[in-house]
C-alpha atoms as a PDB file:
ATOM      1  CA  UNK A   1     120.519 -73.530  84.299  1.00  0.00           C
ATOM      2  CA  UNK A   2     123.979 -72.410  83.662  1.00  0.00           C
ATOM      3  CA  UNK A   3     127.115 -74.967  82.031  1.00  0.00           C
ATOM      4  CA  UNK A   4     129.055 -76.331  84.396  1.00  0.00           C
ATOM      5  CA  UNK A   5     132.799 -76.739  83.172  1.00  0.00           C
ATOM      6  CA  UNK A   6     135.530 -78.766  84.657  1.00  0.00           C
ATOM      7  CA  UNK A   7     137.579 -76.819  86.602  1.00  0.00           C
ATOM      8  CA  UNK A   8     141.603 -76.999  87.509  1.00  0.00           C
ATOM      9  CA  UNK A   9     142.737 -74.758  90.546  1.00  0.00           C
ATOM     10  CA  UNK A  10     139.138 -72.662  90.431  1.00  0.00           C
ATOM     11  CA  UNK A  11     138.962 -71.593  86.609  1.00  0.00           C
ATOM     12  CA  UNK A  12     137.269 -73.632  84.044  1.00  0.00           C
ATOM     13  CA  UNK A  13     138.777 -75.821  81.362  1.00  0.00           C
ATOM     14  CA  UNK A  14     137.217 -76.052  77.977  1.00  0.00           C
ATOM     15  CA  UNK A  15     138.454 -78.207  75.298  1.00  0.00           C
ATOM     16  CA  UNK A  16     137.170 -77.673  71.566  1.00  0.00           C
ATOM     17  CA  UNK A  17     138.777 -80.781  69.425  1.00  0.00           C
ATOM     18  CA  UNK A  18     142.965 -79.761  69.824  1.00  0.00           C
ATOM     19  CA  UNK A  19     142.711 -76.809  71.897  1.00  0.00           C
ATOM     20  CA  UNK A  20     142.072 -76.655  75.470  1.00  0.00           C
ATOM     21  CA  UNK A  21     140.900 -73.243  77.094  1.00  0.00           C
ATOM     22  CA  UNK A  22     141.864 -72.389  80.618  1.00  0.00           C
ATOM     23  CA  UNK A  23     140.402 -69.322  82.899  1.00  0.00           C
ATOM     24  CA  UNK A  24     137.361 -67.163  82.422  1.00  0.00           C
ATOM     25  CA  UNK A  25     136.478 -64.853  79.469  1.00  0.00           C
ATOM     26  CA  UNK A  26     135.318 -61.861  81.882  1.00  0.00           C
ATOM     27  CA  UNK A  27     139.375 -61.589  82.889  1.00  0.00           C
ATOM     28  CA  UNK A  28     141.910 -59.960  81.123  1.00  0.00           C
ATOM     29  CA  UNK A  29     143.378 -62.719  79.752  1.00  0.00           C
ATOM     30  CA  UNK A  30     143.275 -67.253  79.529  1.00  0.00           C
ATOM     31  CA  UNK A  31     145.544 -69.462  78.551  1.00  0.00           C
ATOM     32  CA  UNK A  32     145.474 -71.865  75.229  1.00  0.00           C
ATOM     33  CA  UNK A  33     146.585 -75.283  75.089  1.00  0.00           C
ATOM     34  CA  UNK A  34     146.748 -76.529  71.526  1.00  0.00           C
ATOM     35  CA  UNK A  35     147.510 -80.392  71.491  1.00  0.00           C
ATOM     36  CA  UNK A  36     150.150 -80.787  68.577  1.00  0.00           C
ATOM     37  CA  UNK A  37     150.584 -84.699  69.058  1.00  0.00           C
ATOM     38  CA  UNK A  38     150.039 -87.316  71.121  1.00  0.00           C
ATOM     39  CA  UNK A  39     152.196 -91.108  71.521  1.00  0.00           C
ATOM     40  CA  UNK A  40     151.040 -94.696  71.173  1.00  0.00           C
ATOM     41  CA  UNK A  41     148.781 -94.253  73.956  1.00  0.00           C
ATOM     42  CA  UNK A  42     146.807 -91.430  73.067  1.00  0.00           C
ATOM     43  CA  UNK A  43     148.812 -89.224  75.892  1.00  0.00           C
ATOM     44  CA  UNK A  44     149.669 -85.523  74.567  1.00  0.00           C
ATOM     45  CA  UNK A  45     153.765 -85.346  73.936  1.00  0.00           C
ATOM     46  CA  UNK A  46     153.465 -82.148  72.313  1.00  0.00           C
ATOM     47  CA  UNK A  47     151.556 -79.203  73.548  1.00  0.00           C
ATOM     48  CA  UNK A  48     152.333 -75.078  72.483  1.00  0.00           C
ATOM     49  CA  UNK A  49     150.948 -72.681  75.516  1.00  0.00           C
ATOM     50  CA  UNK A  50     149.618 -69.480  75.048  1.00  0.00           C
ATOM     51  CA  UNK A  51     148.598 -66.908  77.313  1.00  0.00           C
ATOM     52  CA  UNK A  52     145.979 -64.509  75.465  1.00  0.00           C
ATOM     53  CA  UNK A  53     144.139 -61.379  76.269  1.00  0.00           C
ATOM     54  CA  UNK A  54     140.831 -62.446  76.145  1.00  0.00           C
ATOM     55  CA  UNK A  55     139.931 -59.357  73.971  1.00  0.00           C
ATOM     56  CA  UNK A  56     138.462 -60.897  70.999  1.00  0.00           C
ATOM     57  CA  UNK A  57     138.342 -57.631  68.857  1.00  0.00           C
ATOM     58  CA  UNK A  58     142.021 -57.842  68.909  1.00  0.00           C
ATOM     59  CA  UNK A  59     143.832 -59.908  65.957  1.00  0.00           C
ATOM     60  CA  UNK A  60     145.005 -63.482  67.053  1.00  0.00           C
ATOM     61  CA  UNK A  61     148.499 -62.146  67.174  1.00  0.00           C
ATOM     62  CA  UNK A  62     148.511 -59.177  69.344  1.00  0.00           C
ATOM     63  CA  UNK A  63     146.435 -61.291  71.615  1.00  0.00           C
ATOM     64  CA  UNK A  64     149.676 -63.341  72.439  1.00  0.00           C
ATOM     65  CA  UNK A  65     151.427 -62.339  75.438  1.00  0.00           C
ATOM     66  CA  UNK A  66     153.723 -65.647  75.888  1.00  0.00           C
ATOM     67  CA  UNK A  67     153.961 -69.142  74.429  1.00  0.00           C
ATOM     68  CA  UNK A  68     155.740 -71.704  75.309  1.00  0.00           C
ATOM     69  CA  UNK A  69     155.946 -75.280  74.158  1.00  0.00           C
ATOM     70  CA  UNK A  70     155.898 -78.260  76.636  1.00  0.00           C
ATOM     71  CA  UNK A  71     156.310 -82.617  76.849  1.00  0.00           C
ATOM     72  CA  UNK A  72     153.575 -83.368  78.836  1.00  0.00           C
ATOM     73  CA  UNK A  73     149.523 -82.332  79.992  1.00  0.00           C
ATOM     74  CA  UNK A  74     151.370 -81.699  83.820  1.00  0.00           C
ATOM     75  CA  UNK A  75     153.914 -79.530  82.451  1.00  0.00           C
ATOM     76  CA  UNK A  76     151.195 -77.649  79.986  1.00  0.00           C
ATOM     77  CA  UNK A  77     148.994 -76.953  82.946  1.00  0.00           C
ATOM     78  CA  UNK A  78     151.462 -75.749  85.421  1.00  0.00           C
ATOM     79  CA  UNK A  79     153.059 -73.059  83.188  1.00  0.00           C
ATOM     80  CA  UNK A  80     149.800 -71.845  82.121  1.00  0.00           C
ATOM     81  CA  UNK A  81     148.538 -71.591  85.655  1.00  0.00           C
ATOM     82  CA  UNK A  82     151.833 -69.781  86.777  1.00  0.00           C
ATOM     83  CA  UNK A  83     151.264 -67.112  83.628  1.00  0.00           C
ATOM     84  CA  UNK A  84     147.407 -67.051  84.556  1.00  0.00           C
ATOM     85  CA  UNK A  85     147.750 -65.932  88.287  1.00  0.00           C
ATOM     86  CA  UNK A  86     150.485 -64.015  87.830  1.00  0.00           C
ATOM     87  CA  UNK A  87     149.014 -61.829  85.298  1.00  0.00           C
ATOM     88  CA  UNK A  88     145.734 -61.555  86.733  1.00  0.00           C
ATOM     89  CA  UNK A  89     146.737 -60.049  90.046  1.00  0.00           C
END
C-alpha cells in the first residue's frame, strides 16, 4: 500500500525534523521550508523558503532557484505555493 502524505492545495507536505518539503519529486522542482526558530509557544517565527529543482544529482546550490525568508507558517506556505505553480506550468 502506498504512503499517504498530508497534502496543502493537492501536493504533499513532508516534514523531516526542521525542514518541511512541499510538491512532488517526479516535477521539476519543490519547495523547502527550513524552520529557523520558533516563540514561546512553539509557533515558527522564522522560516527561509526555497524553491529547488528536484534534480538531486545537482549540488545543493545550483538547485536553488529563489529563497526567501518569512514571519509566519501562512506566509511560508503561500510564497512557496505561488513559486511552485508558477514554475511548474
Amino acid at each position: 500500500m502506498a504512503e499517504k502524505f498530508l497534502e496543502y492545495k493537492g501536493k504533499p507536505l513532508v516534514r523531516c525534523g526542521n525542514e518541511i518539503y512541499y510538491g512532488n519529486m517526479s516535477e521539476s522542482h519543490i519547495v523547502k521550508f527550513t524552520i529557523l526558530s520558533c516563540d514561546a509557544d512553539g509557533e515558527p517565527n522564522k522560516i527561509d523558503i526555497a524553491l529547488l529543482k528536484s534534480d538531486t544529482t545537482l549540488s545543493d546550490k545550483d538547485r536553488i532557484v529563489k529563497k526567501s525568508t518569512k514571519n509566519t507558517m501562512f506566509e511560508a506556505l503561500d510564497i512557496g505555493f505561488v513559486w511552485l505553480e508558477r514554475t511548474l506550468k
